[in-house]
N, C-alpha and C. Protein backbone atom coordinates (compact mmCIF):
# COMPACT_ATOMS: atom_id res chain seq x y z
N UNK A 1 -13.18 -18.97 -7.33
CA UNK A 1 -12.07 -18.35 -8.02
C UNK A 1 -11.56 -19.33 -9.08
N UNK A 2 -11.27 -18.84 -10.17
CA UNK A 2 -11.08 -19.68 -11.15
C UNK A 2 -9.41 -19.43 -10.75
N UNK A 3 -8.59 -20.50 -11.88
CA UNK A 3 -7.51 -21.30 -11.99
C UNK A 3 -6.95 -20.67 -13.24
N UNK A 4 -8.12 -20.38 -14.60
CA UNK A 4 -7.58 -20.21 -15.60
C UNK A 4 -6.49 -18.57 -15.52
N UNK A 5 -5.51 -18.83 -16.76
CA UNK A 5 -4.92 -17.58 -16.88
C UNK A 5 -5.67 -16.49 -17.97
N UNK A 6 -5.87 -15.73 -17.76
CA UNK A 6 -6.13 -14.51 -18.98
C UNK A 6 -4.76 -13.59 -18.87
N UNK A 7 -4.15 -14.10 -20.57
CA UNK A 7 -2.79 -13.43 -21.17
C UNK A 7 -2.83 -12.14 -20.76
N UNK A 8 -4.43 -11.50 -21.11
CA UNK A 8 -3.79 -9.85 -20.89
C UNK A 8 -4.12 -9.53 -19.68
N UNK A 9 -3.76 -9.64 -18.51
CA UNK A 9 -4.25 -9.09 -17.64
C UNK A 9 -3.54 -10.12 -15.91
N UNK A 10 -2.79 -10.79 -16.51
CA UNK A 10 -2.25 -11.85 -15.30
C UNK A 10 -0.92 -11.99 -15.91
N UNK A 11 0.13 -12.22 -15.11
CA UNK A 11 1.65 -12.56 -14.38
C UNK A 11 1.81 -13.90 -14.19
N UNK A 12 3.05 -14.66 -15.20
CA UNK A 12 2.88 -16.00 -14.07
C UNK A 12 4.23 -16.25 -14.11
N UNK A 13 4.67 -16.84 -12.54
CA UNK A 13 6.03 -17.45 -12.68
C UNK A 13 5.63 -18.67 -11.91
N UNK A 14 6.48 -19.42 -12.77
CA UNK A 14 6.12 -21.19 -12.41
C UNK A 14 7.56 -21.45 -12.21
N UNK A 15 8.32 -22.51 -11.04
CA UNK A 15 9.09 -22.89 -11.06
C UNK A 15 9.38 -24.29 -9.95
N UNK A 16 9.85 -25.08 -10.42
CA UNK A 16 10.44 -26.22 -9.98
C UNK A 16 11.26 -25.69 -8.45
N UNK A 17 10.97 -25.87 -7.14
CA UNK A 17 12.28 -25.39 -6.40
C UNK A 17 12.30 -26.66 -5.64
N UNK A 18 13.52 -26.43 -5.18
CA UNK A 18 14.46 -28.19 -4.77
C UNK A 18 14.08 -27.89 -3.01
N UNK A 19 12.99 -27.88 -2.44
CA UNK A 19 12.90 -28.08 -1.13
C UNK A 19 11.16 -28.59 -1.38
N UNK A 20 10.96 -29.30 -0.08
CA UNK A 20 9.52 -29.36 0.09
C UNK A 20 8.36 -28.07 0.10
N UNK A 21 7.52 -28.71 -0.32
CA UNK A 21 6.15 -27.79 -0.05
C UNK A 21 6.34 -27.13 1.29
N UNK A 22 6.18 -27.63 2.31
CA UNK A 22 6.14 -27.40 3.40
C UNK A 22 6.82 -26.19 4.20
N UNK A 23 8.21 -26.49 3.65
CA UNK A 23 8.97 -25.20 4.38
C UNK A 23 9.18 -23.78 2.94
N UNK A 24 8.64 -24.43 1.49
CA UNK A 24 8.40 -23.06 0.79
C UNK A 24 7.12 -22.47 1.20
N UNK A 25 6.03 -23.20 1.63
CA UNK A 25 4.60 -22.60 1.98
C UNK A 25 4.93 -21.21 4.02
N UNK A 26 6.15 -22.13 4.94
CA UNK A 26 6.26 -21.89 5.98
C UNK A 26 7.48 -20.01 5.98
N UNK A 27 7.93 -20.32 4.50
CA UNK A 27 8.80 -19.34 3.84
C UNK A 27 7.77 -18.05 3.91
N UNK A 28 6.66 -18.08 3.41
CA UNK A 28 5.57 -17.41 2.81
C UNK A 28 4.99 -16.83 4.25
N UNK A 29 4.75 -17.75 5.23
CA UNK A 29 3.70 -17.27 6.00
C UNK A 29 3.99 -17.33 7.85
N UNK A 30 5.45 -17.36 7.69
CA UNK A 30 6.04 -16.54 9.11
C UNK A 30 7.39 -15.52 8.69
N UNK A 31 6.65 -14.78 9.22
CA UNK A 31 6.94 -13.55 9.38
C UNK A 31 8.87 -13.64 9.18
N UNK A 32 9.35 -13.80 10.20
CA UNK A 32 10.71 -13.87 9.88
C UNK A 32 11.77 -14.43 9.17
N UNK A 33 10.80 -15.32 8.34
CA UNK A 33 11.16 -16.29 7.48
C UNK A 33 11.06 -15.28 5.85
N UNK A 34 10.10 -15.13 6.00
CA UNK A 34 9.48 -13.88 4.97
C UNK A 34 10.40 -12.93 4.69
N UNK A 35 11.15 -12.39 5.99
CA UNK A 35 11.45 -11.30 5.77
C UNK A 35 13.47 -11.58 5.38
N UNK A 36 13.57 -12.94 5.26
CA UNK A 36 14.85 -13.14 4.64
C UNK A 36 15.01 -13.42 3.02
N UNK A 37 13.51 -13.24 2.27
CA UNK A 37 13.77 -13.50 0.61
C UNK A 37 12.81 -12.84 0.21
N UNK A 38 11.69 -12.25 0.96
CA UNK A 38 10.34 -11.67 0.00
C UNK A 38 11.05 -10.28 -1.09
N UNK A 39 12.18 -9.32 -0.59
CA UNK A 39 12.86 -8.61 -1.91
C UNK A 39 13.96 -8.64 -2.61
N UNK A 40 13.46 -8.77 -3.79
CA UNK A 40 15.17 -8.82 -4.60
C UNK A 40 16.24 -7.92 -4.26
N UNK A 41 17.23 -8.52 -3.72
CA UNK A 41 18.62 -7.89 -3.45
C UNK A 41 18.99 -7.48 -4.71
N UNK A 42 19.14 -6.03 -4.32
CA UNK A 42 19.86 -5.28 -2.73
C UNK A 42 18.85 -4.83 -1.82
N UNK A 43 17.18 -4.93 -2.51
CA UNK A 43 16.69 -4.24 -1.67
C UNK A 43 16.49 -5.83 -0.42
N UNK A 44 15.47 -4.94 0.93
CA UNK A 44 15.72 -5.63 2.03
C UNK A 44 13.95 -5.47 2.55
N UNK A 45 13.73 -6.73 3.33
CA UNK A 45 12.31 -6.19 4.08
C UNK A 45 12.78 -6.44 5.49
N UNK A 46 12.62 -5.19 5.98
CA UNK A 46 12.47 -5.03 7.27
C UNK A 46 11.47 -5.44 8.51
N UNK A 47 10.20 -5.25 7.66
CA UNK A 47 9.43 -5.46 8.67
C UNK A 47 8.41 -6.28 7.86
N UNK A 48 7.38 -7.15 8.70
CA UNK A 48 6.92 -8.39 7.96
C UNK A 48 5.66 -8.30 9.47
N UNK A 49 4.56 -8.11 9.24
CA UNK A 49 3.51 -8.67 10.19
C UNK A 49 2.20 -9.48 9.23
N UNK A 50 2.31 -10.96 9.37
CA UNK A 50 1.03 -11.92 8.96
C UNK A 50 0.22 -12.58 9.33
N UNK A 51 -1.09 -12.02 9.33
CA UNK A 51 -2.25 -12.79 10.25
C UNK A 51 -2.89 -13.57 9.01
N UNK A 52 -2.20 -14.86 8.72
CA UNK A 52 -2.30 -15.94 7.64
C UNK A 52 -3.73 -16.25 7.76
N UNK A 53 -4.85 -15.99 7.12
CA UNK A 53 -5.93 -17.21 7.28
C UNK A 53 -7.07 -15.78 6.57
N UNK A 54 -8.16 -16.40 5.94
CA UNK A 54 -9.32 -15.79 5.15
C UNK A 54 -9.57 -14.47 6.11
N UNK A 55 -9.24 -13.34 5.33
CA UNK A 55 -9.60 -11.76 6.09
C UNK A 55 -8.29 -11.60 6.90
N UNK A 56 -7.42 -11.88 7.33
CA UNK A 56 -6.67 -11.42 8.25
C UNK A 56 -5.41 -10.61 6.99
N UNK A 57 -5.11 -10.04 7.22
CA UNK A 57 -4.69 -8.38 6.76
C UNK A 57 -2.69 -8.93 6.71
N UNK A 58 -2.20 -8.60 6.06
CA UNK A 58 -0.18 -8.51 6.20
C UNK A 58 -0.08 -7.11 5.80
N UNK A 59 1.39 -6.74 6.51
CA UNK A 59 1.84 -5.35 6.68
C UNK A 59 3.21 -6.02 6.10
N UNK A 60 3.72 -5.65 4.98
CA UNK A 60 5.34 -5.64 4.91
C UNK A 60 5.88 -4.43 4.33
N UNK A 61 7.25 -3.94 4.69
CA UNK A 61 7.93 -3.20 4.33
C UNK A 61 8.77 -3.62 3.75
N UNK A 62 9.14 -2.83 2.28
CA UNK A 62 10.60 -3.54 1.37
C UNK A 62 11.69 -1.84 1.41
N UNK A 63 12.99 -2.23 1.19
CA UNK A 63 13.60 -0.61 1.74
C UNK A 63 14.48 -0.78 0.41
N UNK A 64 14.51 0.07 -0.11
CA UNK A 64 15.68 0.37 -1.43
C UNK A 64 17.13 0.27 -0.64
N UNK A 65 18.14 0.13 -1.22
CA UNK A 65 19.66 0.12 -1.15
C UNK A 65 20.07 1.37 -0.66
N UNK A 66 19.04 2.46 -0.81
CA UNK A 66 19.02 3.72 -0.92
C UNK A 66 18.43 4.32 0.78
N UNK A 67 18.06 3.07 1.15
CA UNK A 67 17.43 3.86 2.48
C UNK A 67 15.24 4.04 2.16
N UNK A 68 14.95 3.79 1.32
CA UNK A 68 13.27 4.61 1.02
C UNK A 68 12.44 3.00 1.49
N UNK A 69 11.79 3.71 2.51
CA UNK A 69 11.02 2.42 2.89
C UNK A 69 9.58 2.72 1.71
N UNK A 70 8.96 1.41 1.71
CA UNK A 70 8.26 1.03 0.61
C UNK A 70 7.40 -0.33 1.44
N UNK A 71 6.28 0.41 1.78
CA UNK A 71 5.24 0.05 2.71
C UNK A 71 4.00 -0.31 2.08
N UNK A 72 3.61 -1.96 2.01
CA UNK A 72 2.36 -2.57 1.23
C UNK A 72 1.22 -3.19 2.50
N UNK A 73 0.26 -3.09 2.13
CA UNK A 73 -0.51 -3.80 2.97
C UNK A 73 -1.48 -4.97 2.60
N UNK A 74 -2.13 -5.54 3.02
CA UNK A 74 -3.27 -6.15 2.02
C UNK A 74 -4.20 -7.26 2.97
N UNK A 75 -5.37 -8.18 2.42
CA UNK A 75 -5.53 -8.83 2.87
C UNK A 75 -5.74 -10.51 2.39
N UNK A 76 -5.56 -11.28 3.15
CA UNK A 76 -5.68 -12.85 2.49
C UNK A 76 -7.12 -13.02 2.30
N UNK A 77 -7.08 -13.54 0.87
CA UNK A 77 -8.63 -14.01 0.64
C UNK A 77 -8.58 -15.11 1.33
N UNK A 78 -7.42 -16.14 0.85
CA UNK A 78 -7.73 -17.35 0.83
C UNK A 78 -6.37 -18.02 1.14
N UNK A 79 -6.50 -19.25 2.53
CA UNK A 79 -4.81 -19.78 2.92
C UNK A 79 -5.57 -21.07 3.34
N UNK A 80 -4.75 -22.09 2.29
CA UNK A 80 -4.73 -23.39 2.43
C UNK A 80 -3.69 -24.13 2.73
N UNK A 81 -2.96 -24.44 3.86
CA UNK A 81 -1.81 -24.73 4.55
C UNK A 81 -1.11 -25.59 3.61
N UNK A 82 -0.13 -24.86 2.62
CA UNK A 82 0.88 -26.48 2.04
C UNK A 82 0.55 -26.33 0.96
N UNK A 83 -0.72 -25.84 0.16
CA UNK A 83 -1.44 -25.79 -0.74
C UNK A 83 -1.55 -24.59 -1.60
N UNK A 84 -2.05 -23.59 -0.85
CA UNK A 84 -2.23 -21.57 -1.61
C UNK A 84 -2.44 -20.94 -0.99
N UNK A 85 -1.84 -19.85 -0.98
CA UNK A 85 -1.82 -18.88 -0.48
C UNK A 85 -2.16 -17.24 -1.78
N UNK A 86 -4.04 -16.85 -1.37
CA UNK A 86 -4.06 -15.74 -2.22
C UNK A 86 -4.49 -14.56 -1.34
N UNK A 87 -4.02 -13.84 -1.80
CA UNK A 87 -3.97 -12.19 -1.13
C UNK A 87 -4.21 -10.91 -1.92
N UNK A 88 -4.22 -10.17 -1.68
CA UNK A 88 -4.28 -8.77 -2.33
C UNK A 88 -4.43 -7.55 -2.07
N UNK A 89 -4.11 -6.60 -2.77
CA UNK A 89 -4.01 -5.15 -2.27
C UNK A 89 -5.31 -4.07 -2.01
N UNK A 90 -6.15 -5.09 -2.46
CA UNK A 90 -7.32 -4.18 -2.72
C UNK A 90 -8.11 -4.01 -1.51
N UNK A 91 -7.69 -4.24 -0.55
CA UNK A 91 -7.91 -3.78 1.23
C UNK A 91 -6.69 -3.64 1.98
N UNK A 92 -7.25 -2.95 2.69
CA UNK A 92 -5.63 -2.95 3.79
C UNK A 92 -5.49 -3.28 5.05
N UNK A 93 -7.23 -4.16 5.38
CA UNK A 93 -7.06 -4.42 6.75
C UNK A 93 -8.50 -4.68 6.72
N UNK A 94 -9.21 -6.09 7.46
CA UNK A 94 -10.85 -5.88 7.67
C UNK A 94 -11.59 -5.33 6.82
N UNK A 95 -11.14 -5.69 5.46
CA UNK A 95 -11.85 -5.15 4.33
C UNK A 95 -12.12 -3.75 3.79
N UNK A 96 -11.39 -2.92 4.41
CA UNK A 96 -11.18 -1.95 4.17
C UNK A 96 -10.55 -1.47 2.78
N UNK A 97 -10.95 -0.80 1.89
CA UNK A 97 -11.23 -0.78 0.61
C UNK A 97 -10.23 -0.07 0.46
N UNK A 98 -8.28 0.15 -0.42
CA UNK A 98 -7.20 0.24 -0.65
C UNK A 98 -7.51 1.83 -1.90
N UNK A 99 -7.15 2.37 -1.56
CA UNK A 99 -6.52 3.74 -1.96
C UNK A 99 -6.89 3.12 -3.87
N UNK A 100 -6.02 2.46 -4.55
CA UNK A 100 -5.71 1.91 -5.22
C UNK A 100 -5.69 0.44 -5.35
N UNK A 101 -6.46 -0.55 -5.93
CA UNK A 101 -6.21 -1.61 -6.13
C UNK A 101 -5.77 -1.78 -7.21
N UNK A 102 -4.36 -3.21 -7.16
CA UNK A 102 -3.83 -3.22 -7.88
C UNK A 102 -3.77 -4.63 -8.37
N UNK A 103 -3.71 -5.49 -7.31
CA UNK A 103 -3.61 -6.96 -8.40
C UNK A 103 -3.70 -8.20 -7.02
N UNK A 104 -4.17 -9.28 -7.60
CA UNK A 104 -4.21 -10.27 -6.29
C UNK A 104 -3.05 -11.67 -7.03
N UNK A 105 -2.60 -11.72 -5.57
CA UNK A 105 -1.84 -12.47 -6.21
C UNK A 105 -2.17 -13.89 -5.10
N UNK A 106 -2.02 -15.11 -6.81
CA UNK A 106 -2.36 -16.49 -6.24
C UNK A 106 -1.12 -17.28 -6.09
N UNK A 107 -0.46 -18.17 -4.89
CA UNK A 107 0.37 -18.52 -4.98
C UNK A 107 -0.25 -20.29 -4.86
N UNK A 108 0.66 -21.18 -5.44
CA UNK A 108 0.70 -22.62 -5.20
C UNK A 108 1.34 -23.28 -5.30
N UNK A 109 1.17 -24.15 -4.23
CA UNK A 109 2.55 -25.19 -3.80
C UNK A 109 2.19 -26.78 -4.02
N UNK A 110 2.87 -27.64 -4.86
CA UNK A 110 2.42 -28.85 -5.41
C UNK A 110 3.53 -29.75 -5.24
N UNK A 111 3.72 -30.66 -4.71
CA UNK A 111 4.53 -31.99 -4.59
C UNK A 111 5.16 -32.24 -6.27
N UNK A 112 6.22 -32.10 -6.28
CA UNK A 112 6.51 -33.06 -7.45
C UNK A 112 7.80 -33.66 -7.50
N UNK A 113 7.75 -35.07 -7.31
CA UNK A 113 9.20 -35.82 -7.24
C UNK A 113 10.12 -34.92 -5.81
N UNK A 114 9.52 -34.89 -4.73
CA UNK A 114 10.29 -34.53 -3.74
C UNK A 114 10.55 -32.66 -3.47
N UNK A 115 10.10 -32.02 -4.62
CA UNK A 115 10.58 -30.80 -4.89
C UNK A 115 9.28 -29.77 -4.77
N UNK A 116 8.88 -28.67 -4.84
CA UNK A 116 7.85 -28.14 -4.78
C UNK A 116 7.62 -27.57 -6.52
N UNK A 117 6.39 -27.45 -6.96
CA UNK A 117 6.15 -26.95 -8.17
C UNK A 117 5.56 -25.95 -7.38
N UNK A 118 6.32 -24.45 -7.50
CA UNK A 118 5.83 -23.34 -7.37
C UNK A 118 4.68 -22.47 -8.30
N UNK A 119 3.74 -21.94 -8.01
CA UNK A 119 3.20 -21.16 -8.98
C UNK A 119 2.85 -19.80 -8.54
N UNK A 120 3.16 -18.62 -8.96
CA UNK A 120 2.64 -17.11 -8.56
C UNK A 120 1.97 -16.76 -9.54
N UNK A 121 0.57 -16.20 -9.40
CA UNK A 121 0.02 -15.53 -10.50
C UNK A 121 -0.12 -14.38 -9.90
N UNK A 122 0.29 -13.29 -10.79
CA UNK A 122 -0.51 -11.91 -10.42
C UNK A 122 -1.37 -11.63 -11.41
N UNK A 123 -2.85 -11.26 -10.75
CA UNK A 123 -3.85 -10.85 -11.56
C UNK A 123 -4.39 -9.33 -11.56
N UNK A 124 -3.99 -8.69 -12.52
CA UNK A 124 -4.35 -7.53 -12.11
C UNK A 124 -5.87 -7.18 -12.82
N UNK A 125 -6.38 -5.63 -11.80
CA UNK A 125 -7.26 -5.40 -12.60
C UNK A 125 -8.01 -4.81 -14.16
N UNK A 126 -6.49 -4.21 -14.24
CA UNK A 126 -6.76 -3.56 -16.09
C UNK A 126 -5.50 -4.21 -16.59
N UNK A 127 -5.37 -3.76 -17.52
CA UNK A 127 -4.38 -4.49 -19.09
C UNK A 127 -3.46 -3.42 -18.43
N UNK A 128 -3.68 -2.22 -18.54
CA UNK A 128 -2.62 -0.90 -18.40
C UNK A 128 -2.05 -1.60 -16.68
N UNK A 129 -2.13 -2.22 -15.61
CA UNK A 129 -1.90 -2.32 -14.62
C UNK A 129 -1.23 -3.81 -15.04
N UNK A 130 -1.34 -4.07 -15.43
CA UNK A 130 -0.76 -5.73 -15.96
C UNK A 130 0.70 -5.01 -16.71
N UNK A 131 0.88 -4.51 -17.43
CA UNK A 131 1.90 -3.70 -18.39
C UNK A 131 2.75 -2.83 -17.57
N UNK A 132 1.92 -2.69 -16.49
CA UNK A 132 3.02 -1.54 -15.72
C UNK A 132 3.47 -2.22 -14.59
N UNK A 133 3.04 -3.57 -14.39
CA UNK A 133 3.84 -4.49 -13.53
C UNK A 133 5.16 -5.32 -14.09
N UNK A 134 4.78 -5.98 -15.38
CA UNK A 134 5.82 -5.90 -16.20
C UNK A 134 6.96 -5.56 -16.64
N UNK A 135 6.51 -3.98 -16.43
CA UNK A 135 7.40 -2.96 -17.03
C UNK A 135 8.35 -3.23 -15.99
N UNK A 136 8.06 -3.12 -14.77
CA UNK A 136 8.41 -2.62 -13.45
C UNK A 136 9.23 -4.11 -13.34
N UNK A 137 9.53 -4.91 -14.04
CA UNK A 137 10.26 -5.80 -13.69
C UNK A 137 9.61 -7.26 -13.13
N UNK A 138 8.67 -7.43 -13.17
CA UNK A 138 7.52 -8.59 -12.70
C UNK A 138 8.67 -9.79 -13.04
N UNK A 139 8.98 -10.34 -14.28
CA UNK A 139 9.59 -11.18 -14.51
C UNK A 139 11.53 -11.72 -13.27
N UNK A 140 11.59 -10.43 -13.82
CA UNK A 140 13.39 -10.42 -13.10
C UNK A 140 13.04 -10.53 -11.96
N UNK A 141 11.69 -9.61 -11.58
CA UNK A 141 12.30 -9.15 -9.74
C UNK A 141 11.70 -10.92 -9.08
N UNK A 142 10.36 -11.17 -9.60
CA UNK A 142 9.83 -12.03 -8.79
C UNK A 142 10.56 -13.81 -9.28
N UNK A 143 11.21 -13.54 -10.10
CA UNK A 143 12.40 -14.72 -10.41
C UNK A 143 13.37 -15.00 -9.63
N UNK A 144 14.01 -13.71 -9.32
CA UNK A 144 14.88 -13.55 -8.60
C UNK A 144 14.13 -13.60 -7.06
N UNK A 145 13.13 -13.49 -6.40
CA UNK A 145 12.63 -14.01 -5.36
C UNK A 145 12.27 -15.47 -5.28
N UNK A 146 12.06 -16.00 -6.44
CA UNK A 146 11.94 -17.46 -6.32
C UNK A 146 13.20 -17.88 -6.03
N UNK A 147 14.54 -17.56 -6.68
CA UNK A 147 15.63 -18.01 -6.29
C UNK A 147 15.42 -17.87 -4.96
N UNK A 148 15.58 -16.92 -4.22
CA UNK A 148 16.12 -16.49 -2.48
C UNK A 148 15.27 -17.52 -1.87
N UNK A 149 14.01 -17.92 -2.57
CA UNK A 149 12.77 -18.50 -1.29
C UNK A 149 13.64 -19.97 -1.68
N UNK A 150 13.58 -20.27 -3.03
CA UNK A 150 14.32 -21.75 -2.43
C UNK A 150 15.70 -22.10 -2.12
N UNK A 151 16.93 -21.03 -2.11
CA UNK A 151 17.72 -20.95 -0.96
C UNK A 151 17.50 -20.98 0.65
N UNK A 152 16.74 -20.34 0.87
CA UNK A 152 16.13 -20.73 2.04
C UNK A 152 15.51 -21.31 2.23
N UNK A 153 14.46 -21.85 1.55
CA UNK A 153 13.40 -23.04 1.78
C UNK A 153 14.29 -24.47 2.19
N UNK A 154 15.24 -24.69 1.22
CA UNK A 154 16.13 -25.65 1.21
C UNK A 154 17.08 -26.00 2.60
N UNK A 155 17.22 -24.85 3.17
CA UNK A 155 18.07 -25.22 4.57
C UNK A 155 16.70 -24.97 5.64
N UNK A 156 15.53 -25.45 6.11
CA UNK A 156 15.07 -25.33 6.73
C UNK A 156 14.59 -26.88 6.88
């Protein structure tokens, strides 16, 4: 898997957060930890199941302000403890091939001066699916999840 970005067709939010690698990577990949920042408020995730490691499948639910649950599934390509965490929609369990695939997303966690250098890429598979993640708020919403993860990352 390559590293590089392609402009049309990938998402990136990079950010500096003031806690260790360790408990932003532990944010990511237990479950109840997960389920206190993975959606931008107001919305909420309720339910969070992660079998962290190459092929093992996550179930989360995110619920509107409104009550509408909003149910994703997917599976981990690839989990390097402390290091990356990549996943994606394009199965929903044991390789089981997703209704719709939509984008894999690479996460990484890097030491710098005490703090974690965060990185999320979402890579989608067309330009039109890149644009309609965008649209949909890619920037605000998953910014605003970097905030919540290193509020919490930070008191752990």
């Amino acid at each position: 898997m390559t590293d590089a970005i392609d402009p049309t067709r990938d998402l990136v939010l990079d950010r500096l957060i003031d806690a260790p690698r360790e408990n932003v990577y532990r944010c990511w990949t237990e479950p109840e930890l997960l389920k206190r920042f993975f959606a931008p408020l107001p919305y909420t995730t309720p339910h969070a199941e992660l079998d962290v490691r190459p092929g093992g499948s996550n179930r989360i639910t995110m619920r509107s302000p409104e009550g509408q649950d909003m149910p994703m599934s997917g599976v981990y390509l690839d989990a390097v403890p402390n290091e990356k965490l990549v996943f994606t929609d394009a199965f929903t369990e044991a390789w089981t091939p997703s209704e719709k695939p939509f984008f894999v997303a690479i996460l990484t966690f890097a030491d710098e001066g005490g703090k974690t250098r965060y990185r999320a890429v979402a890579r989608h598979w067309t330009v039109a699916d890149k644009e309609a993640h965008e649209q949909m708020g890619f920037h605000e919403g998953w910014g605003q999840v970097a905030d919540q993860l290193e509020a919490l990352a930070k008191t752990l």
